[in-house]
Protein backbone atom coordinates (compact mmCIF):
# COMPACT_ATOMS: atom_id res chain seq x y z
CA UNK A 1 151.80 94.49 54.23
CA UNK A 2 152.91 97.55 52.40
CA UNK A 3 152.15 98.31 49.04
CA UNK A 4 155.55 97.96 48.06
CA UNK A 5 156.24 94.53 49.62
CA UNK A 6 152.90 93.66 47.87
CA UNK A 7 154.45 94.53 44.05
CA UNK A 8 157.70 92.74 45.31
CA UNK A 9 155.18 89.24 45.63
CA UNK A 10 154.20 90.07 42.69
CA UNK A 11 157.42 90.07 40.70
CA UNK A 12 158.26 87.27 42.80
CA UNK A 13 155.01 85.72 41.36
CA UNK A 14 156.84 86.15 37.76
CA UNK A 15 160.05 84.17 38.54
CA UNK A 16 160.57 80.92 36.94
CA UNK A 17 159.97 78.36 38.67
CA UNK A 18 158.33 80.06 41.74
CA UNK A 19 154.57 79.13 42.34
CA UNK A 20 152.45 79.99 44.75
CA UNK A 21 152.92 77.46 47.03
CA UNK A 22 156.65 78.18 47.31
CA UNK A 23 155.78 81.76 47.36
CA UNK A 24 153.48 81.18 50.22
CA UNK A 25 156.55 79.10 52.27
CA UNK A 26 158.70 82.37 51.46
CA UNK A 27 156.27 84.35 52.90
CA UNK A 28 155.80 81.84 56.33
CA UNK A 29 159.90 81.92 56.72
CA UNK A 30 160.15 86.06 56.17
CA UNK A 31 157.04 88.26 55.60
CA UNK A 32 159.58 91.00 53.78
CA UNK A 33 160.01 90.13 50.73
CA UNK A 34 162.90 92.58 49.92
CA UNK A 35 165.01 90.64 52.63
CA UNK A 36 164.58 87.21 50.77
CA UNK A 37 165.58 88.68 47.61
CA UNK A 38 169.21 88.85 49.16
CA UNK A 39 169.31 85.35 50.29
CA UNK A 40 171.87 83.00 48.52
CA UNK A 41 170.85 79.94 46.40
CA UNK A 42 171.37 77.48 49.52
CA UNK A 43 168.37 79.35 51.22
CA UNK A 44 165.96 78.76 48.31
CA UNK A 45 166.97 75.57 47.65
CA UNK A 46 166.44 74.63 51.67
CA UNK A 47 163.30 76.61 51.98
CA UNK A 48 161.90 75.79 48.46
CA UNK A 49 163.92 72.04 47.71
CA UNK A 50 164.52 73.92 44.23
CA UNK A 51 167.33 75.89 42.90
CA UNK A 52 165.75 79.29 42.21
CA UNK A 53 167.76 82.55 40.13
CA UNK A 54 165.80 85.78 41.20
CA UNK A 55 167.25 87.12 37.50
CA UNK A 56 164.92 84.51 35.70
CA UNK A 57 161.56 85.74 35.27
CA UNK A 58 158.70 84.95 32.84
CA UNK A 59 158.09 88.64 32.13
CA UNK A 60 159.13 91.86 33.48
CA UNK A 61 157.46 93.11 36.62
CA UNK A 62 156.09 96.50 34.43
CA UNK A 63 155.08 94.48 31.61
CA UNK A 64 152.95 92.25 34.46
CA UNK A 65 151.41 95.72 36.15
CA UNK A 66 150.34 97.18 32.86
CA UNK A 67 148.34 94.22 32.05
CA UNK A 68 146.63 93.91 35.23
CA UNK A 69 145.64 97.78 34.72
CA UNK A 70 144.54 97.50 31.73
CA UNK A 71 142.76 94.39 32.67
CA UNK A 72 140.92 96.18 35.65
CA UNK A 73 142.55 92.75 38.06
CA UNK A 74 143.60 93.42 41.07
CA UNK A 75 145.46 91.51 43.81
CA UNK A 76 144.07 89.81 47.22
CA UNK A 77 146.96 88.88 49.48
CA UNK A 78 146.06 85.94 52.11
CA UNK A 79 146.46 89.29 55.12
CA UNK A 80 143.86 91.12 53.25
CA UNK A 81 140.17 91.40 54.21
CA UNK A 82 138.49 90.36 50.86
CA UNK A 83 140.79 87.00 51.11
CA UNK A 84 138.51 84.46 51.10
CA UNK A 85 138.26 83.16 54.79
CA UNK A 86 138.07 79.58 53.84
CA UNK A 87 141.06 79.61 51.95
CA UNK A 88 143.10 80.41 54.20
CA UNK A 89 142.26 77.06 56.35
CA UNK A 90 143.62 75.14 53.96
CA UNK A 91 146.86 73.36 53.43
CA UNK A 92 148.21 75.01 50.37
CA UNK A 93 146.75 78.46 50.41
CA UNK A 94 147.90 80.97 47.41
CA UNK A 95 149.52 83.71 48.94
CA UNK A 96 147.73 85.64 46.96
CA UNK A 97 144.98 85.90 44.05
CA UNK A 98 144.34 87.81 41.13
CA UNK A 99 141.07 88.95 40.65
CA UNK A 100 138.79 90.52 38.09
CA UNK A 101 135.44 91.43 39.99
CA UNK A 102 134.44 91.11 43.09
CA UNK A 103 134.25 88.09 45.78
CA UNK A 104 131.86 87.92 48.14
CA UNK A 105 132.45 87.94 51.44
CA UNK A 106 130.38 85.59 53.30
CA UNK A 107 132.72 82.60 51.88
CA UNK A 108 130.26 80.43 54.24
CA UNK A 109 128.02 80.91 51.32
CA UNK A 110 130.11 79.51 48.89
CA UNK A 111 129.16 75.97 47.36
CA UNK A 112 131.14 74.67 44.19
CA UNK A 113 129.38 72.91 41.56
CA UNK A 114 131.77 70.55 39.07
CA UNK A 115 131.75 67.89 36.33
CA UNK A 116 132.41 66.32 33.32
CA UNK A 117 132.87 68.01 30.09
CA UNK A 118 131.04 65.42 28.24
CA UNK A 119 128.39 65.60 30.57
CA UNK A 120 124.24 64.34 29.26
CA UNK A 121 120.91 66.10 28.87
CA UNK A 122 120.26 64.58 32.47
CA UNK A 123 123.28 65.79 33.73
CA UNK A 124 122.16 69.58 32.66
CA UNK A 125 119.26 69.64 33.80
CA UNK A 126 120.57 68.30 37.65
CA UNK A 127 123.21 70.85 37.16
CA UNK A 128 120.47 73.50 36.29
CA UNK A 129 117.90 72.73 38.64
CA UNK A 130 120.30 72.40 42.14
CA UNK A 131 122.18 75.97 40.86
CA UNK A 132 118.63 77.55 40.97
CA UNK A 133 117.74 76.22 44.16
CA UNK A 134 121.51 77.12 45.86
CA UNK A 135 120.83 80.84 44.24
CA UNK A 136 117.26 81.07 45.46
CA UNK A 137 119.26 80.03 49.21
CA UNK A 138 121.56 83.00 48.75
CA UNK A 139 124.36 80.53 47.87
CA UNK A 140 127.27 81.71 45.62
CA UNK A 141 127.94 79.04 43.12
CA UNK A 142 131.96 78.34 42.15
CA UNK A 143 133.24 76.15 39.55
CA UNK A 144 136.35 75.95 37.15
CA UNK A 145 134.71 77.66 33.44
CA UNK A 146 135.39 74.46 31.82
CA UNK A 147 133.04 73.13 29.04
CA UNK A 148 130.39 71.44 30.36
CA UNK A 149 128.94 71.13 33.52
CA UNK A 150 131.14 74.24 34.82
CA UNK A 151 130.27 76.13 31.94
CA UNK A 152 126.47 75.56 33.01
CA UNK A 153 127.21 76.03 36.62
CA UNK A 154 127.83 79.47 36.08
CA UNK A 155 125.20 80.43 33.43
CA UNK A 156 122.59 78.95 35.44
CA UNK A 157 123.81 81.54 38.94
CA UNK A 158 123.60 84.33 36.48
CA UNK A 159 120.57 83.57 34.63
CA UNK A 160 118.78 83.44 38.14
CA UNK A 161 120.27 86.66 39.43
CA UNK A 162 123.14 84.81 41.49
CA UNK A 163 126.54 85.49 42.32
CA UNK A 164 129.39 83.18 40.93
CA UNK A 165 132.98 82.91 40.89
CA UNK A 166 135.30 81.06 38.20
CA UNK A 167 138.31 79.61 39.21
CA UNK A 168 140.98 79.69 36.12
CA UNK A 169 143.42 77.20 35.40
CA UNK A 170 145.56 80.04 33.33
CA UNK A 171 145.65 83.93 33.78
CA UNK A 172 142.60 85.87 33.83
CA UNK A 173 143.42 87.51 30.60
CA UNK A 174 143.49 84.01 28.94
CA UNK A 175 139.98 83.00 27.93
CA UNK A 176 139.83 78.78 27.75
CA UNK A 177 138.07 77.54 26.68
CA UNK A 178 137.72 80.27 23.77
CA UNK A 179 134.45 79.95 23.15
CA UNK A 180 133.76 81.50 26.89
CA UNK A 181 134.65 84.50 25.69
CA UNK A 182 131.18 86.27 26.27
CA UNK A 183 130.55 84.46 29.41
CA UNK A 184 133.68 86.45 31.08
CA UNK A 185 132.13 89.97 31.38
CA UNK A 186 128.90 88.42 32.96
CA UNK A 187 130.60 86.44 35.27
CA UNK A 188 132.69 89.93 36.00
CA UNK A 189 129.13 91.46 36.88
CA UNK A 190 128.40 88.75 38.96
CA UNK A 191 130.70 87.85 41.20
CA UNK A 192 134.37 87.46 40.35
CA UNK A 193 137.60 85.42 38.02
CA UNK A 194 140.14 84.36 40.30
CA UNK A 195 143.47 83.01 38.92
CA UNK A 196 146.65 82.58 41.50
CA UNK A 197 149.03 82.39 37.47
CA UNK A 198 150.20 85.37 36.29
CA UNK A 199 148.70 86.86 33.38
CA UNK A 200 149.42 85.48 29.86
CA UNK A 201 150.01 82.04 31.79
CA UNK A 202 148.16 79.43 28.96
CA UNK A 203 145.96 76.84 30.13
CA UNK A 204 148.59 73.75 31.09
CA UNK A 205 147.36 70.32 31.86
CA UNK A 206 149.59 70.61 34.88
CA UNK A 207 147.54 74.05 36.31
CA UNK A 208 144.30 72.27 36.51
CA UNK A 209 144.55 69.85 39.60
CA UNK A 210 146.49 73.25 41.38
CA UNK A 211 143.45 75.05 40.52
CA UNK A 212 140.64 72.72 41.75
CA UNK A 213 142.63 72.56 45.97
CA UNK A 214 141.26 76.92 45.11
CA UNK A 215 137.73 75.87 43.68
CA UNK A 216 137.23 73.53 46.70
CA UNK A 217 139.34 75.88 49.42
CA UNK A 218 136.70 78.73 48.84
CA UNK A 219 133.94 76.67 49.18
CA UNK A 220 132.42 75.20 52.66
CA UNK A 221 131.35 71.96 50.18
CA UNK A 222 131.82 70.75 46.66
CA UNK A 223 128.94 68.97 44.81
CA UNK A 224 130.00 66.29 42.31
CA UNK A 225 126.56 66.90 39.05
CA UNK A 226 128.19 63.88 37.12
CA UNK A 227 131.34 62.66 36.37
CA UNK A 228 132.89 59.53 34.69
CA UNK A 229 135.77 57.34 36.58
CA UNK A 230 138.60 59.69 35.34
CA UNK A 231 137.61 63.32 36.04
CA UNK A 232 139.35 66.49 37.12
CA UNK A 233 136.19 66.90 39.18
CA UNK A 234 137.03 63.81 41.61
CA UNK A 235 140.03 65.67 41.95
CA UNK A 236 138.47 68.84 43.15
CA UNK A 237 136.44 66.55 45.55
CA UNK A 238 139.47 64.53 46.65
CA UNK A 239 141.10 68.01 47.46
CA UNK A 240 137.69 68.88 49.60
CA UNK A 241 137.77 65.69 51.65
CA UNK A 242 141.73 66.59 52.41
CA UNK A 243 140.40 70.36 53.78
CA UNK A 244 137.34 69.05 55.86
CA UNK A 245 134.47 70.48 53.18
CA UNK A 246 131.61 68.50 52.80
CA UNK A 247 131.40 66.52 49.75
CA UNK A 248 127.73 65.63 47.83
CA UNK A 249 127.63 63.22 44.70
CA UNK A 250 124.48 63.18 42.21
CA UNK A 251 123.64 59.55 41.03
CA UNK A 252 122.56 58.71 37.52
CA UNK A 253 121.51 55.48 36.10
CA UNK A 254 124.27 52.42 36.76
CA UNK A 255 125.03 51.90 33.18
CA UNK A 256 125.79 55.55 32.61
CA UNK A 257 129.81 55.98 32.26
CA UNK A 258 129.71 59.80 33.13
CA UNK A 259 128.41 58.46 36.54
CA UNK A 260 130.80 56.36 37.54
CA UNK A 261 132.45 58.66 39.45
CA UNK A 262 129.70 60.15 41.19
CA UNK A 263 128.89 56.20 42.17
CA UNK A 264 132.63 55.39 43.40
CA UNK A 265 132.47 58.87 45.67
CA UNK A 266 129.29 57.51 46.84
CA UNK A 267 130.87 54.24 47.99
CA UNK A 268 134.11 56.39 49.41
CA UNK A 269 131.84 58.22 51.91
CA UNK A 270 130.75 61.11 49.97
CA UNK A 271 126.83 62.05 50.48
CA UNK A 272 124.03 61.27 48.09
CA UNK A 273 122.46 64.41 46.67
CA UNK A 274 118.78 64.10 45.65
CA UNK A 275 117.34 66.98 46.93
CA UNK A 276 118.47 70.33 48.25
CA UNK A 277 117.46 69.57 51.94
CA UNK A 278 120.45 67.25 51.60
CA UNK A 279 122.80 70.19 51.71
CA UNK A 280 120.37 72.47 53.65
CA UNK A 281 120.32 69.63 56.55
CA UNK A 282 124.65 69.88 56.55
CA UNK A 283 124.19 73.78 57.46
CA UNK A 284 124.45 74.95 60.89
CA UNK A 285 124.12 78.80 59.77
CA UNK A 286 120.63 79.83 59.18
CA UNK A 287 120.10 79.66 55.44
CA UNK A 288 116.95 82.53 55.26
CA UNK A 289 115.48 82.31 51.57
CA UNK A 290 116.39 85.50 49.95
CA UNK A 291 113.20 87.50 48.25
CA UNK A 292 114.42 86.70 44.81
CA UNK A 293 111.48 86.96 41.94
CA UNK A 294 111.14 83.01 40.94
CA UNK A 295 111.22 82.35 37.36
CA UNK A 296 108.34 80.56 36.05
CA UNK A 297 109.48 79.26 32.58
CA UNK A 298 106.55 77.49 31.64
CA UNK A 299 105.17 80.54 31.78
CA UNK A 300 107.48 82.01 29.52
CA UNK A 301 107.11 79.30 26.63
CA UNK A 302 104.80 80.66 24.69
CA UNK A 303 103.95 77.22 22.79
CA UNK A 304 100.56 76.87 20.53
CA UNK A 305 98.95 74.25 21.77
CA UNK A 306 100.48 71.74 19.35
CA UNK A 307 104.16 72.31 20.13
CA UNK A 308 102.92 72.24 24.13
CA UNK A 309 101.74 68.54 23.57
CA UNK A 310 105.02 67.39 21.81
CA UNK A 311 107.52 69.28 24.30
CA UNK A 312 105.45 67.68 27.29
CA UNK A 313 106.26 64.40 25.58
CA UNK A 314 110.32 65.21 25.46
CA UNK A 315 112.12 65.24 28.41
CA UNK A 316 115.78 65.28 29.88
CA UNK A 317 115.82 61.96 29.29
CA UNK A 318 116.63 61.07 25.34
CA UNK A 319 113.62 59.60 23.28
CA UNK A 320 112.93 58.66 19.85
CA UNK A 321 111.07 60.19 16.69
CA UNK A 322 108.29 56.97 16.95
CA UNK A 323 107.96 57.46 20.92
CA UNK A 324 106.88 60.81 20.48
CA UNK A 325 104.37 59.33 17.26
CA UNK A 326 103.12 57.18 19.11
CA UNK A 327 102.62 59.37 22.60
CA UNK A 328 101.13 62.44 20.00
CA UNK A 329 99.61 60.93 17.30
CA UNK A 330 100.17 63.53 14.88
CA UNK A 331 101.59 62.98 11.37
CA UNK A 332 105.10 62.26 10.52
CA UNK A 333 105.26 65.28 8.45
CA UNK A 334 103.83 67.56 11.16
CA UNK A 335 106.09 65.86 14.18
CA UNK A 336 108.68 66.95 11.75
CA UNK A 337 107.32 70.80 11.66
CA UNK A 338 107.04 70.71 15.44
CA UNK A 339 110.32 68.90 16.38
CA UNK A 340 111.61 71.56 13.61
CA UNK A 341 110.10 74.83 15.07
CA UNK A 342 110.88 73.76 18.73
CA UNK A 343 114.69 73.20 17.85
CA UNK A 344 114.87 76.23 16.49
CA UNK A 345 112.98 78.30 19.33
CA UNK A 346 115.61 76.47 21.66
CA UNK A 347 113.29 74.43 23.44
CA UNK A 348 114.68 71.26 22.37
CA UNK A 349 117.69 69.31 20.95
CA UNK A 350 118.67 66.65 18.77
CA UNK A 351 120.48 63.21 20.43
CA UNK A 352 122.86 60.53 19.18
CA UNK A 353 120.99 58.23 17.63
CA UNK A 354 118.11 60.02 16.37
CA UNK A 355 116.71 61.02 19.68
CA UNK A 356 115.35 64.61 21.22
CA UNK A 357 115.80 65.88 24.47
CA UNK A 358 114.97 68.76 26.39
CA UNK A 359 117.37 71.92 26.94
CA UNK A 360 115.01 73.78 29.30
């Protein structure tokens, strides 16, 4: 493909109406795009099913270009080598991407973590703990950069010197959720943002279930951390039983609402994740461990000797002020001064309900 017919995608990419599934059934009928462009309406509307005007477009092509240069994104077209190989199996394949960073290329590699926004302290830490041992495994972790268990997903790959790619439900220039902001630039450095929307394209309801057939297309399997009966995650993991990808489902207790979807996925067929030999054993490539420095963070506490003996007492799980009383024996006023200084160290956290909890 010439560089030419590649811009001509592109401001194809900008018509109304024009996604990038029709622009990948274009591109099946005639690879040149400057010889659709001089079809009549009855040829879009056979090809496409929709009425499409060439003369309609959500910005202008320059407009688009400058953007994406001042941006630093670039475009992967499904014929080019950096294409993610695994995409391309799947039914609805972008015809191309836009990405800020870099992808790796041994898409075999590629595992995507997802969730619920509203996710719990045990949720986190299952998120946190199966990220480090994918990353230690030389696994590249992909989710969507939602709030929640995405958002960790992607912290936890960088904070343990892994690679990790975000999927984006609008263009790459359009942080969301805002409060990502900082988290974009790191992510840059460490793997890539891939959005098939144009840039300036805002974060619609409607993009999301597109973007999770991408999340789960990249990856060879999805892993489900914790999600309730309704989540955009089951759709991600519906989309990965339709392309053949393995699918793995954390459990959580049975009265827990954010795991009722991991439980119904469970009963559907999907595989019960507990350990990380339960992905490891699904591998036929040879998954060496990479010589990556292990992090020991107890080490890195630096607790007296007091705080040590109430944070041993917290854990993921939520517990109460007189549980930890009664466990410590220490004062009310100095469980205070410890709960106090080991909130604000960012050790723990406070709970619904006047409960603590562990954040690492």
């Amino acid at each position: 493909m010439t560089e030419k017919e590649k811009t001509k995608w592109i401001e194809f990419s900008l018509v109304k109406g024009l996604n990038q599934i029709l622009l990948m059934e274009l591109y099946l009928f005639n690879k040149n795009p400057f010889e659709i462009e001089i079809q009549g309406e009855d040829f879009f509307k056979k090809i496409t099913g929709r009425k499409i005007d060439f003369n309609e477009k959500i910005k202008a092509l320059d407009e688009e270009l400058s953007i994406m240069k001042k941006e630093k994104i670039k475009t992967v077209f499904i014929e080019d080598e950096e294409y993610p190989k695994l995409l391309r199996e799947i039914k609805h394949p972008p015809l191309f991407l836009r990405i800020k960073g870099t992808i790796p290329k041994d898409s075999e590699r590629m595992i995507a973590i997802v969730g619920t926004r509203r996710y719990t302290p045990y949720g986190r830490r299952i998120t946190q703990h199966f990220c480090e041992e994918l990353v230690r495994r030389n696994f590249h972790i992909v989710s969507g950069f939602a709030r929640g268990i995405d958002t960790i997903a992607h912290k936890t790959a960088i904070e343990n010197r892994g690679k990790t790619i975000a999927v984006f439900g609008s263009g790459i220039d359009v942080v969301y959720p805002p409060e990502n902001k900082n988290l974009v630039q790191k992510i840059v450095e460490n793997g890539a943002i891939v959005s098939e929307y144009p840039c300036g394209t805002q974060p619609l309801k409607r993009n999301f279930p597109e973007r999770n057939r991408i999340i789960s297309g990249i990856c060879f399997g999805v892993c489900v951390m914790e999600a309730p009966s309704r989540s955009g995650a089951l759709i991600t993991a519906d989309f990965a039983l339709e392309q053949g990808r393995e699918v793995w489902a954390c459990c959580g207790e049975i009265f827990e609402k954010t795991f009722q979807g991991c439980f119904n996925l469970i009963k559907e067929g999907a595989k019960l994740l507990t350990s990380i030999e339960d992905i490891m054993e699904e591998i036929e490539l040879p998954m060496e461990f990479a010589e990556k420095k292990e992090i020991n963070k107890q080490e890195n506490l630096n607790l007296t000797r007091n705080q040590k003996l109430v944070y041993d007492v917290i854990g993921f799980k939520p517990i109460l002020f007189d549980e930890i009383k009664a466990k410590t024996n220490f004062s009310t006023p100095e469980i205070f001064k410890l709960l106090t200084e080991l909130q604000i160290y960012g050790f723990i956290e406070t709970y619904p309900g006047g409960k603590f909890v562990r954040k690492k």
